[in-house]
N, C-alpha and C. Protein backbone atom coordinates (compact mmCIF):
# COMPACT_ATOMS: atom_id res chain seq x y z
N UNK A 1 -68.01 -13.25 -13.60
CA UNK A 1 -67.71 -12.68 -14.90
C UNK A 1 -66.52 -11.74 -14.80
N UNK A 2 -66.83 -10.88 -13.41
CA UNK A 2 -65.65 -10.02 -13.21
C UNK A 2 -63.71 -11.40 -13.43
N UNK A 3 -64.10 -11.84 -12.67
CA UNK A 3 -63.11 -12.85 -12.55
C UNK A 3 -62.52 -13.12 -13.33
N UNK A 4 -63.31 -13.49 -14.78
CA UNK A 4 -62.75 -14.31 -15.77
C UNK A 4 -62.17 -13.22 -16.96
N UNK A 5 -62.27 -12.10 -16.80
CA UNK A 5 -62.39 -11.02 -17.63
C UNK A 5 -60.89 -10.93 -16.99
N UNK A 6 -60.74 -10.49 -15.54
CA UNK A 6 -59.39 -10.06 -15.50
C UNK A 6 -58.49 -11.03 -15.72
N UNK A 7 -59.08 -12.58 -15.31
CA UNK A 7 -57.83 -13.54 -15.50
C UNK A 7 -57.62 -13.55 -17.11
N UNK A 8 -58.11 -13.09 -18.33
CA UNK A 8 -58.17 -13.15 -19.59
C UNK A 8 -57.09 -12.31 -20.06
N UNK A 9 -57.08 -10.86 -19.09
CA UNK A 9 -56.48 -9.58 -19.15
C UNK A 9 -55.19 -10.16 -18.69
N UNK A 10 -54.71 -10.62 -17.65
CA UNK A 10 -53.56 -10.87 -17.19
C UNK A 10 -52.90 -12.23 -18.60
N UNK A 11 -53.95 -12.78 -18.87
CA UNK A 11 -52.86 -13.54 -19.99
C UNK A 11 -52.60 -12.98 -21.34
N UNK A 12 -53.62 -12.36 -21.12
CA UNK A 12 -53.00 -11.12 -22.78
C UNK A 12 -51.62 -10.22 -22.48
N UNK A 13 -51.84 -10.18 -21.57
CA UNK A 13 -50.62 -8.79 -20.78
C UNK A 13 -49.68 -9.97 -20.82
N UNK A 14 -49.34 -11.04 -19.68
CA UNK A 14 -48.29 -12.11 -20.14
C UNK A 14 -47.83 -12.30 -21.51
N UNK A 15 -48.83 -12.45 -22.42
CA UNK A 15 -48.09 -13.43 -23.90
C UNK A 15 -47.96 -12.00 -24.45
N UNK A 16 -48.81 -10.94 -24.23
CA UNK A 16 -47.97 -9.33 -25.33
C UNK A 16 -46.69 -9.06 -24.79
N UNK A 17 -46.38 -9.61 -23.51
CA UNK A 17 -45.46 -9.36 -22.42
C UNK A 17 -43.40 -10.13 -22.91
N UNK A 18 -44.41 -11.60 -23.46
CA UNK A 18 -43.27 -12.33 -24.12
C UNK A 18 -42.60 -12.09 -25.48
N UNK A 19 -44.38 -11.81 -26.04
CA UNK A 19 -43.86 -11.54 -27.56
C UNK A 19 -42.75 -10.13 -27.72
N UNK A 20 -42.89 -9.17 -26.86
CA UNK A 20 -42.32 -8.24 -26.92
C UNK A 20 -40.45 -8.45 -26.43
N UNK A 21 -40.76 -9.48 -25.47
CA UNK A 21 -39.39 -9.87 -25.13
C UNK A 21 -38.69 -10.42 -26.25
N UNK A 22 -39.32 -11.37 -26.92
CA UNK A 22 -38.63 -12.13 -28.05
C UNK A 22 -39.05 -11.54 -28.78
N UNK A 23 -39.34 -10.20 -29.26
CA UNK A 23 -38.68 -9.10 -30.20
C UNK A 23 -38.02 -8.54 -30.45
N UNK A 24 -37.73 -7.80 -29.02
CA UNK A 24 -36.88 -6.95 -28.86
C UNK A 24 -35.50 -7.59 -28.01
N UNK A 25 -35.77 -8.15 -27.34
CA UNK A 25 -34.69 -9.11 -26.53
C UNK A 25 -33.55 -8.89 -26.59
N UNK A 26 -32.88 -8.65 -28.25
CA UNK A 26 -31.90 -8.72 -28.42
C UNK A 26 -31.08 -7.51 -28.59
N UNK A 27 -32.19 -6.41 -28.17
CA UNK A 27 -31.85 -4.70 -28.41
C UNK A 27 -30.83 -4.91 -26.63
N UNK A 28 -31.52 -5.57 -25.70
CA UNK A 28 -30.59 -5.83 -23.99
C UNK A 28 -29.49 -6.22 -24.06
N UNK A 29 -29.40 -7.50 -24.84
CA UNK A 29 -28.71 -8.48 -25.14
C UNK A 29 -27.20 -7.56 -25.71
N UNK A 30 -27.67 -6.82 -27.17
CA UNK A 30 -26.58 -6.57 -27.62
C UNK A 30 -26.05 -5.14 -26.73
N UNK A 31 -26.77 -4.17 -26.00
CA UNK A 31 -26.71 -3.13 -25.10
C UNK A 31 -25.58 -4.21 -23.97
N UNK A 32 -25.76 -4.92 -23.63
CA UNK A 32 -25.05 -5.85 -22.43
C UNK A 32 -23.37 -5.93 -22.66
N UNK A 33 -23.67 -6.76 -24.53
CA UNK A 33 -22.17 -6.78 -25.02
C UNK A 33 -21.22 -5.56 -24.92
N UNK A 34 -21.85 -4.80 -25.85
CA UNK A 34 -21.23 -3.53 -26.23
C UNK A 34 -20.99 -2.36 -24.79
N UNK A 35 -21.65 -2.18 -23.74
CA UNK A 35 -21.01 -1.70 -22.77
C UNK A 35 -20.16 -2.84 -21.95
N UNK A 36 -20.49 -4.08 -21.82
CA UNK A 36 -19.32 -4.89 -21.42
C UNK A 36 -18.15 -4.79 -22.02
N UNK A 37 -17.94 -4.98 -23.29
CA UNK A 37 -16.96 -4.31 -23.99
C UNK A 37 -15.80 -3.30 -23.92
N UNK A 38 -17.03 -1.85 -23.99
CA UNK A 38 -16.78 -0.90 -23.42
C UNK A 38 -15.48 -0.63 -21.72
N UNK A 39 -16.13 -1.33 -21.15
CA UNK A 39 -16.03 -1.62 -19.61
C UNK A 39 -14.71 -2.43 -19.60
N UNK A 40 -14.62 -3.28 -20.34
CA UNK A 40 -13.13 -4.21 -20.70
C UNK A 40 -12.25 -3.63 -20.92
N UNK A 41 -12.30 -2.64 -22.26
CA UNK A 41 -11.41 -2.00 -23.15
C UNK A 41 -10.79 -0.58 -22.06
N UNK A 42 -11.96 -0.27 -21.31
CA UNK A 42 -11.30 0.79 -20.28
C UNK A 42 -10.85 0.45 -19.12
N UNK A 43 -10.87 -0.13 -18.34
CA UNK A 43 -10.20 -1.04 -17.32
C UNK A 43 -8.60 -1.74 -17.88
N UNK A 44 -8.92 -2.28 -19.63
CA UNK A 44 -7.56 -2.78 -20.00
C UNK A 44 -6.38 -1.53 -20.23
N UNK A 45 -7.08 -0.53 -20.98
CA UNK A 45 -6.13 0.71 -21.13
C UNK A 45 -5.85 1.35 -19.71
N UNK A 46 -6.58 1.87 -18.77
CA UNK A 46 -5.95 2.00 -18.00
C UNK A 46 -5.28 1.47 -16.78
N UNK A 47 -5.24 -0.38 -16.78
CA UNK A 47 -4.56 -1.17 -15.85
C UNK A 47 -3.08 -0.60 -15.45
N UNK A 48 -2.89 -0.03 -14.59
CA UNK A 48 -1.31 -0.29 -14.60
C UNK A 48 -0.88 -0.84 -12.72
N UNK A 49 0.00 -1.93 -13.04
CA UNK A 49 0.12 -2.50 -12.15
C UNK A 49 1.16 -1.92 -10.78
N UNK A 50 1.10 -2.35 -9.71
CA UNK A 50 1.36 -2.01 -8.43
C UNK A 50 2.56 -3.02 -7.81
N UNK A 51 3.24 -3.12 -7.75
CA UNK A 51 4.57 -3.65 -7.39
C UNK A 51 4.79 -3.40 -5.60
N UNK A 52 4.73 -4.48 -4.84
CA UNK A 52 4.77 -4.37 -3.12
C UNK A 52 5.96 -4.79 -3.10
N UNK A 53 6.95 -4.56 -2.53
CA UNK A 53 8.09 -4.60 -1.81
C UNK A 53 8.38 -4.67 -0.12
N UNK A 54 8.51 -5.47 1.03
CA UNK A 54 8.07 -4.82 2.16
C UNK A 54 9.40 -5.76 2.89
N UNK A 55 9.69 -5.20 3.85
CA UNK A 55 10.62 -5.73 4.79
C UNK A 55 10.46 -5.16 6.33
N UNK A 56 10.61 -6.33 6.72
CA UNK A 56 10.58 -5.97 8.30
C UNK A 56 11.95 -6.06 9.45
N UNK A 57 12.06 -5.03 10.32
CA UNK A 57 12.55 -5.04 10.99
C UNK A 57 12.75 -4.79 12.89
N UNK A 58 13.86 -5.54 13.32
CA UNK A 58 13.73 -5.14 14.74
C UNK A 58 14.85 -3.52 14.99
N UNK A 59 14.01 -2.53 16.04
CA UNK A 59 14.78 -1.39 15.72
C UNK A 59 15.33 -1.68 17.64
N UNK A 60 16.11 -1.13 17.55
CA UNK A 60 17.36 -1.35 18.81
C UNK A 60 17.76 0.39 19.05
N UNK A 61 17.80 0.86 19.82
CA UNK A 61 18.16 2.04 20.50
C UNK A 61 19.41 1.55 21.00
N UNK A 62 20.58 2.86 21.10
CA UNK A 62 21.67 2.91 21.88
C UNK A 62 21.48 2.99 23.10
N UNK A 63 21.94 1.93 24.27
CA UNK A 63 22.03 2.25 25.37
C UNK A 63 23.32 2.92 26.35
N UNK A 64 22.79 4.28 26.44
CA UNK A 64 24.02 4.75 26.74
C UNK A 64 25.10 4.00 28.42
N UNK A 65 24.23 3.51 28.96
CA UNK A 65 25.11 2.50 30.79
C UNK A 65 25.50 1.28 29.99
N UNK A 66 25.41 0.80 28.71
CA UNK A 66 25.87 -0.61 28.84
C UNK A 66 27.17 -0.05 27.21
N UNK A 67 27.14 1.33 27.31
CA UNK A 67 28.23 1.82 25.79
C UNK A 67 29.73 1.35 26.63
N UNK A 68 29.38 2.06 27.52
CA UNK A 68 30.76 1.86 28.37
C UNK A 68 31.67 3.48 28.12
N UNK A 69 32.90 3.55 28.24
CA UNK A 69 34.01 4.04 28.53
C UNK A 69 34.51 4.40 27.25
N UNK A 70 34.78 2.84 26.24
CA UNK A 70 35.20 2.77 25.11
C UNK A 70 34.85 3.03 24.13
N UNK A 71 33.94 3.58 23.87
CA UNK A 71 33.55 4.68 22.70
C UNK A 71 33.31 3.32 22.09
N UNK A 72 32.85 2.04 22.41
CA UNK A 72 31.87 1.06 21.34
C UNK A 72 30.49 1.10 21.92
N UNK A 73 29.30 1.61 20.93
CA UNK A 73 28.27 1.32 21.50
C UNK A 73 27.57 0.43 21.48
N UNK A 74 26.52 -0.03 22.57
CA UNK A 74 25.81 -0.96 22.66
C UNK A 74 24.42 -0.84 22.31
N UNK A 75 23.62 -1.66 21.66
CA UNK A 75 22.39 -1.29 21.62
C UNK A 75 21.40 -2.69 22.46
N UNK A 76 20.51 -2.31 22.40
CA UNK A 76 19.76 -2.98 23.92
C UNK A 76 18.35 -3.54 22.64
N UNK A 77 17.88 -4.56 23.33
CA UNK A 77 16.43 -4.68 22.69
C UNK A 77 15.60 -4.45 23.70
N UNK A 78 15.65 -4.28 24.80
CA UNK A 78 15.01 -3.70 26.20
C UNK A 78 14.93 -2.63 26.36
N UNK A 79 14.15 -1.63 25.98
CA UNK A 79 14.15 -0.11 26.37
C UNK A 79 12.76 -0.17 27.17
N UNK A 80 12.42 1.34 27.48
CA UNK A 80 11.59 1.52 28.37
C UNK A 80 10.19 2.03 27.35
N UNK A 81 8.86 1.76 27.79
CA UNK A 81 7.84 1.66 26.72
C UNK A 81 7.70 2.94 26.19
N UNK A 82 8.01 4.45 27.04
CA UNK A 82 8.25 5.65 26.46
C UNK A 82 9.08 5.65 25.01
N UNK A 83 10.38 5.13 24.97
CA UNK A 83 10.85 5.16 24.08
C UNK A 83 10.08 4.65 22.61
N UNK A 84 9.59 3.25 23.15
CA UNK A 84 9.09 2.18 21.89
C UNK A 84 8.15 3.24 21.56
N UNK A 85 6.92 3.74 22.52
CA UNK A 85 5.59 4.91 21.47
C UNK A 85 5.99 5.87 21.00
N UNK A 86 6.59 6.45 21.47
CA UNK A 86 8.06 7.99 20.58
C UNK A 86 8.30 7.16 19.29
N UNK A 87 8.97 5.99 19.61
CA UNK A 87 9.50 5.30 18.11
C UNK A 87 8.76 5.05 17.29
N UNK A 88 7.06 4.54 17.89
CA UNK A 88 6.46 3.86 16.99
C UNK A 88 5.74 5.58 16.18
N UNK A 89 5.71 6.19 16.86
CA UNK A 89 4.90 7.60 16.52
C UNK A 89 6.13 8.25 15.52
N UNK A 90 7.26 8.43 15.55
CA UNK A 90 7.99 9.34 14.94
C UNK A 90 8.38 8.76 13.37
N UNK A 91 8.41 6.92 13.64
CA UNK A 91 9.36 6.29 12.52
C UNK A 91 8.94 6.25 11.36
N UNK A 92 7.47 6.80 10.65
CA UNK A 92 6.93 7.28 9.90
C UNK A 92 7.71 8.43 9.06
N UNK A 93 7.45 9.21 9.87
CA UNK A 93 8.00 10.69 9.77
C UNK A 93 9.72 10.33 9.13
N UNK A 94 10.50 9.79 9.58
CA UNK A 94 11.73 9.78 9.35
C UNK A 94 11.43 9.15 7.48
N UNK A 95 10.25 8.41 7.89
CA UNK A 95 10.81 7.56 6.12
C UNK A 95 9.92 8.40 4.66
N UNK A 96 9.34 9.27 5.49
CA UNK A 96 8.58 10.78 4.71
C UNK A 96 9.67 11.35 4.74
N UNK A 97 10.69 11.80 5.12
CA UNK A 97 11.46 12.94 5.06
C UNK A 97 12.26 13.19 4.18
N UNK A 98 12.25 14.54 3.68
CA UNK A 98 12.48 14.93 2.08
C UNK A 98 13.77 14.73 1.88
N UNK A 99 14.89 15.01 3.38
CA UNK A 99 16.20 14.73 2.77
C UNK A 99 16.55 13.45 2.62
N UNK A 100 15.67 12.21 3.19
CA UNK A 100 15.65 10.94 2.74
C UNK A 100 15.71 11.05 1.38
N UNK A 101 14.59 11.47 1.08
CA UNK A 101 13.94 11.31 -0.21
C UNK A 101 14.97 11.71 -1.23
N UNK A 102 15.64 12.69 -0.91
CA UNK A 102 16.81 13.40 -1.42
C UNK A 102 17.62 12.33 -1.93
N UNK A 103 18.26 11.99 -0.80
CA UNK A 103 19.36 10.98 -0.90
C UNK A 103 18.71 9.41 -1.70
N UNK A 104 17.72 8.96 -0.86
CA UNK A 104 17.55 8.32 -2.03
C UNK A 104 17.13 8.37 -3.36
N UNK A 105 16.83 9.38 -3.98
CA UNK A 105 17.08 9.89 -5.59
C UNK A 105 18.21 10.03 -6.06
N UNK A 106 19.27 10.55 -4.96
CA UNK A 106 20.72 10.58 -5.65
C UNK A 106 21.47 9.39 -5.48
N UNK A 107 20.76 8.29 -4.65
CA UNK A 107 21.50 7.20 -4.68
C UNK A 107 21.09 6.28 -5.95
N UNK A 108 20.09 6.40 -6.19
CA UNK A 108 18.91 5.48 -7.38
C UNK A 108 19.55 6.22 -8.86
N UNK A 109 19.64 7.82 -8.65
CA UNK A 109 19.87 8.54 -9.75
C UNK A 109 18.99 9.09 -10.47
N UNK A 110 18.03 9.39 -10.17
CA UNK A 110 16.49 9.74 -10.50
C UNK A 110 16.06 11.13 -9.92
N UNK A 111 15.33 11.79 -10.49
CA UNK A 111 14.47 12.85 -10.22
C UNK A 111 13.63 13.24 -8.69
N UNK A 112 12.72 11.81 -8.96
CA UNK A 112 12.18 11.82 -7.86
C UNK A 112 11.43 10.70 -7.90
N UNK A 113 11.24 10.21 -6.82
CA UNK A 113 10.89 9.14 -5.68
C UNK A 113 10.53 8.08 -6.62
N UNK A 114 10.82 7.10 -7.14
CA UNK A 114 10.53 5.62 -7.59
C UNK A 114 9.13 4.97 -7.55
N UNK A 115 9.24 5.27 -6.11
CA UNK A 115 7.99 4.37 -5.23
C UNK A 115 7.47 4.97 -3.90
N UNK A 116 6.39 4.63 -3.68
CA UNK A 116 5.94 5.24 -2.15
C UNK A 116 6.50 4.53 -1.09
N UNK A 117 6.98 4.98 -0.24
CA UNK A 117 7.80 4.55 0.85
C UNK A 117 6.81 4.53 2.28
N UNK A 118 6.61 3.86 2.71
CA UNK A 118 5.55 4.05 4.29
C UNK A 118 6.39 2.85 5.28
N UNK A 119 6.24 3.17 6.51
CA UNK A 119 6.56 2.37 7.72
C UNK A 119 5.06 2.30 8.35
N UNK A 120 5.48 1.03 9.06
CA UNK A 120 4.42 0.37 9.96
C UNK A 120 4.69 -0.14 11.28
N UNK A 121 4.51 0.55 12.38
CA UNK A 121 5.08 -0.34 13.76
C UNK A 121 4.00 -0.83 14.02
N UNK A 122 4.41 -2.25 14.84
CA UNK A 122 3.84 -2.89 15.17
C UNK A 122 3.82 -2.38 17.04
N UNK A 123 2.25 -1.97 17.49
CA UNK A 123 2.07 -1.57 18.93
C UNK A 123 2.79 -1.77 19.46
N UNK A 124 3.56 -1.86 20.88
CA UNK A 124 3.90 -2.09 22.17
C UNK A 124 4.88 -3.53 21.51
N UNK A 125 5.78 -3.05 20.59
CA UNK A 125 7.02 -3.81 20.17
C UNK A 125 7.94 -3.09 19.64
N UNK A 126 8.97 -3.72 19.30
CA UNK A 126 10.24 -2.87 18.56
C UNK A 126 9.83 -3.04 17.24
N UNK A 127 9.19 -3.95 16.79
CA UNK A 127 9.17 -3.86 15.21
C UNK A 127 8.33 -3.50 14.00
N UNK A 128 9.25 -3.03 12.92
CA UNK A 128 8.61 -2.29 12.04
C UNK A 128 8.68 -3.01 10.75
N UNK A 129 7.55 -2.55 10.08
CA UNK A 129 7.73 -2.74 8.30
C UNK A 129 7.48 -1.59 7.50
N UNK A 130 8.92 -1.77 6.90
CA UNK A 130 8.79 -0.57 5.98
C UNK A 130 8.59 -1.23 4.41
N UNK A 131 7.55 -0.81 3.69
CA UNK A 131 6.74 -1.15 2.88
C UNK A 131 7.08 -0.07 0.99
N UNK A 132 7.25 -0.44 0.64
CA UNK A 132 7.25 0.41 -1.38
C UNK A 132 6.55 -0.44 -2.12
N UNK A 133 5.93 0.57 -2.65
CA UNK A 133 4.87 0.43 -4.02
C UNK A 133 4.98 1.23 -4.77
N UNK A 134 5.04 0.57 -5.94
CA UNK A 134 5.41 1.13 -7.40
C UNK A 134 5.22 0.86 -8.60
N UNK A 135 5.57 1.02 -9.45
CA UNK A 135 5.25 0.39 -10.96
C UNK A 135 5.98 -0.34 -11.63
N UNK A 136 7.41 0.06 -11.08
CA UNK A 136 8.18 -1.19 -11.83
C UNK A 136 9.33 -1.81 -10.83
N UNK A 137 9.05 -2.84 -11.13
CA UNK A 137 10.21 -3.80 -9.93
C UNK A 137 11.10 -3.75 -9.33
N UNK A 138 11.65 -3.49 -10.06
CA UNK A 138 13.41 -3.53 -10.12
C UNK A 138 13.48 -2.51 -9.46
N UNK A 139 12.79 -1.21 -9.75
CA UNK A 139 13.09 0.36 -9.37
C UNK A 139 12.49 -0.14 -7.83
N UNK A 140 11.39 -0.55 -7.19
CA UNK A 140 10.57 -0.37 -6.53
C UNK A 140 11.37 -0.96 -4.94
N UNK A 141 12.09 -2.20 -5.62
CA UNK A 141 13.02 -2.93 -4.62
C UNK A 141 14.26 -2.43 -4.57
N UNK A 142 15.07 -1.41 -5.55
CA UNK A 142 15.99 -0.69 -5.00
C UNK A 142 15.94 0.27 -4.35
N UNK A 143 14.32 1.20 -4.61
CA UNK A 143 13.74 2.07 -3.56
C UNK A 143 13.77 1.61 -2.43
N UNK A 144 13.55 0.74 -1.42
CA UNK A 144 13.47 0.14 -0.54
C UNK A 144 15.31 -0.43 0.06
N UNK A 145 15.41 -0.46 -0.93
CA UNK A 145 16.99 -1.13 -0.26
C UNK A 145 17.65 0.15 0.00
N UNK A 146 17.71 1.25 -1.02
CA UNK A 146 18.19 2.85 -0.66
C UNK A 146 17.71 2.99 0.71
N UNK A 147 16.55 3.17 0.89
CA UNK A 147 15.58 3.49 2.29
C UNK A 147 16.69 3.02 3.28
N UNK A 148 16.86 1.68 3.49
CA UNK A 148 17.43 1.01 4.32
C UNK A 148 18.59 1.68 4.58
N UNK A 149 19.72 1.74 3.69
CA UNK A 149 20.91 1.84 3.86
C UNK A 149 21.10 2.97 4.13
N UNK A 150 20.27 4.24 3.60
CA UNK A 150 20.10 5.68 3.93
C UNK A 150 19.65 6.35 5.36
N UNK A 151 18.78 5.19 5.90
CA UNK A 151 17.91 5.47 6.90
C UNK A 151 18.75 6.44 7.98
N UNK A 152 19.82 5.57 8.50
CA UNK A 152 19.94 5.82 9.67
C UNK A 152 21.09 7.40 9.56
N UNK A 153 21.36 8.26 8.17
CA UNK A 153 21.54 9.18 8.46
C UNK A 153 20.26 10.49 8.89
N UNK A 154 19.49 9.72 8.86
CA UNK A 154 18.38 10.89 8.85
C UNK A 154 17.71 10.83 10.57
N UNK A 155 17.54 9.21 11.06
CA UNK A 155 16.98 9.05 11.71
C UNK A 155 17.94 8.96 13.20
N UNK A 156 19.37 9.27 13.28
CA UNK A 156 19.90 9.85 14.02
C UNK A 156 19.80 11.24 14.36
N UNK A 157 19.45 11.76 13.69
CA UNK A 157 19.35 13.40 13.97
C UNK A 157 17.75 13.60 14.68
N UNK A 158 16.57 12.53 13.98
CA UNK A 158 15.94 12.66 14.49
C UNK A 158 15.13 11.65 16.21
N UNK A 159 15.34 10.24 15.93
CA UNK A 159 15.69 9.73 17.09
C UNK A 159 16.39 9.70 17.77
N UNK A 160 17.99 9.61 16.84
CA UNK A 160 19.04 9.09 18.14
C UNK A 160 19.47 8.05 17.31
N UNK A 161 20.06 7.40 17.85
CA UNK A 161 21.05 6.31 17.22
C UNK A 161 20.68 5.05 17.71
N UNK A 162 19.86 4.73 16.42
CA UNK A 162 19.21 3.72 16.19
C UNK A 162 19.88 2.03 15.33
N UNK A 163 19.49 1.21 15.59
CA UNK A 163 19.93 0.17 14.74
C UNK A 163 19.27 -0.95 14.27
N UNK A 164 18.87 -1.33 13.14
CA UNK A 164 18.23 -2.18 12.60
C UNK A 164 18.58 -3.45 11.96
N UNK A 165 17.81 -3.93 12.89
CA UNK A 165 17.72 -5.75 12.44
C UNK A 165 16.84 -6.25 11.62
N UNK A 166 17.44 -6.83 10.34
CA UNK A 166 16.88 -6.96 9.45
C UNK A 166 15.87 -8.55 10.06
N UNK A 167 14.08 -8.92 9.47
CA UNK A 167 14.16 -10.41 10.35
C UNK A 167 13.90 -10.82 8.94
């Protein structure tokens, strides 16, 4: 008797269980839309897009035994691995540096900085990628081309006299 009493209880609880779903159902339903909605409309207003720019290069040190006599210098792709972790550790720093940053605002013509500028060496090699992100294109890839052409007044004072191969 116990038995049949609770299995009676569990189907009343089921079908009060449904009827209530297909009552109310549509109180979830429309709660679902309207913060989906919600969730759309704020994600769409504040989308703003990200623009990558990136180029890589091989960096070459001056070797002062193979400059010679003649005041033409040579640069080597063979240096010694001291140099390459100095390089890979410092070449950051050079493309942070404010009088970069300087110059490239007065080369662009702008206030300040376009785009974020970062370098990337690659371990126990010569080569790097220097990377901009930004918001608008055009600006984001002349940020990057400034970088380049600017670089090596900054990064003589602080490496040495460096030279870059574009790959």
């Amino acid at each position: 008797a116990n038995e049949a009493a609770s299995s009676v209880e569990i189907k009343v609880l089921l079908s009060d269980l449904w009827r209530g779903i297909i009552k109310f159902g549509w109180i979830a339903v429309a709660l679902a839309v309207v913060f989906s909605g919600v969730q759309f409309y704020r994600s769409y207003v504040r989308f703003v897009p990200e623009y990558t720019v990136s180029a890589t290069f091989t960096v070459q040190t001056e070797n002062k035994v193979l400059s010679g006599k003649g005041g033409v210098s040579a640069y080597s792709f063979y240096y010694h691995r001291d140099t390459a972790d100095q390089l890979a550790n410092v070449f950051p720093f050079v493309v942070g540096n404010s009088v970069l940053k300087m110059q490239v605002c007065d080369d662009l013509g702008v206030d300040a900085m376009p785009a974020t500028v970062s370098a990337k060496c690659v371990t126990g090699t010569n080569m790097v990628t220097l990377t901009a992100k930004g918001g608008d294109p055009e600006l984001t890839y002349k940020t990057l081309l400034s970088v380049i052409d600017n670089y090596s007044s900054v990064a003589d004072y602080i490496i040495g006299r460096t030279k870059l191969l574009m790959i």
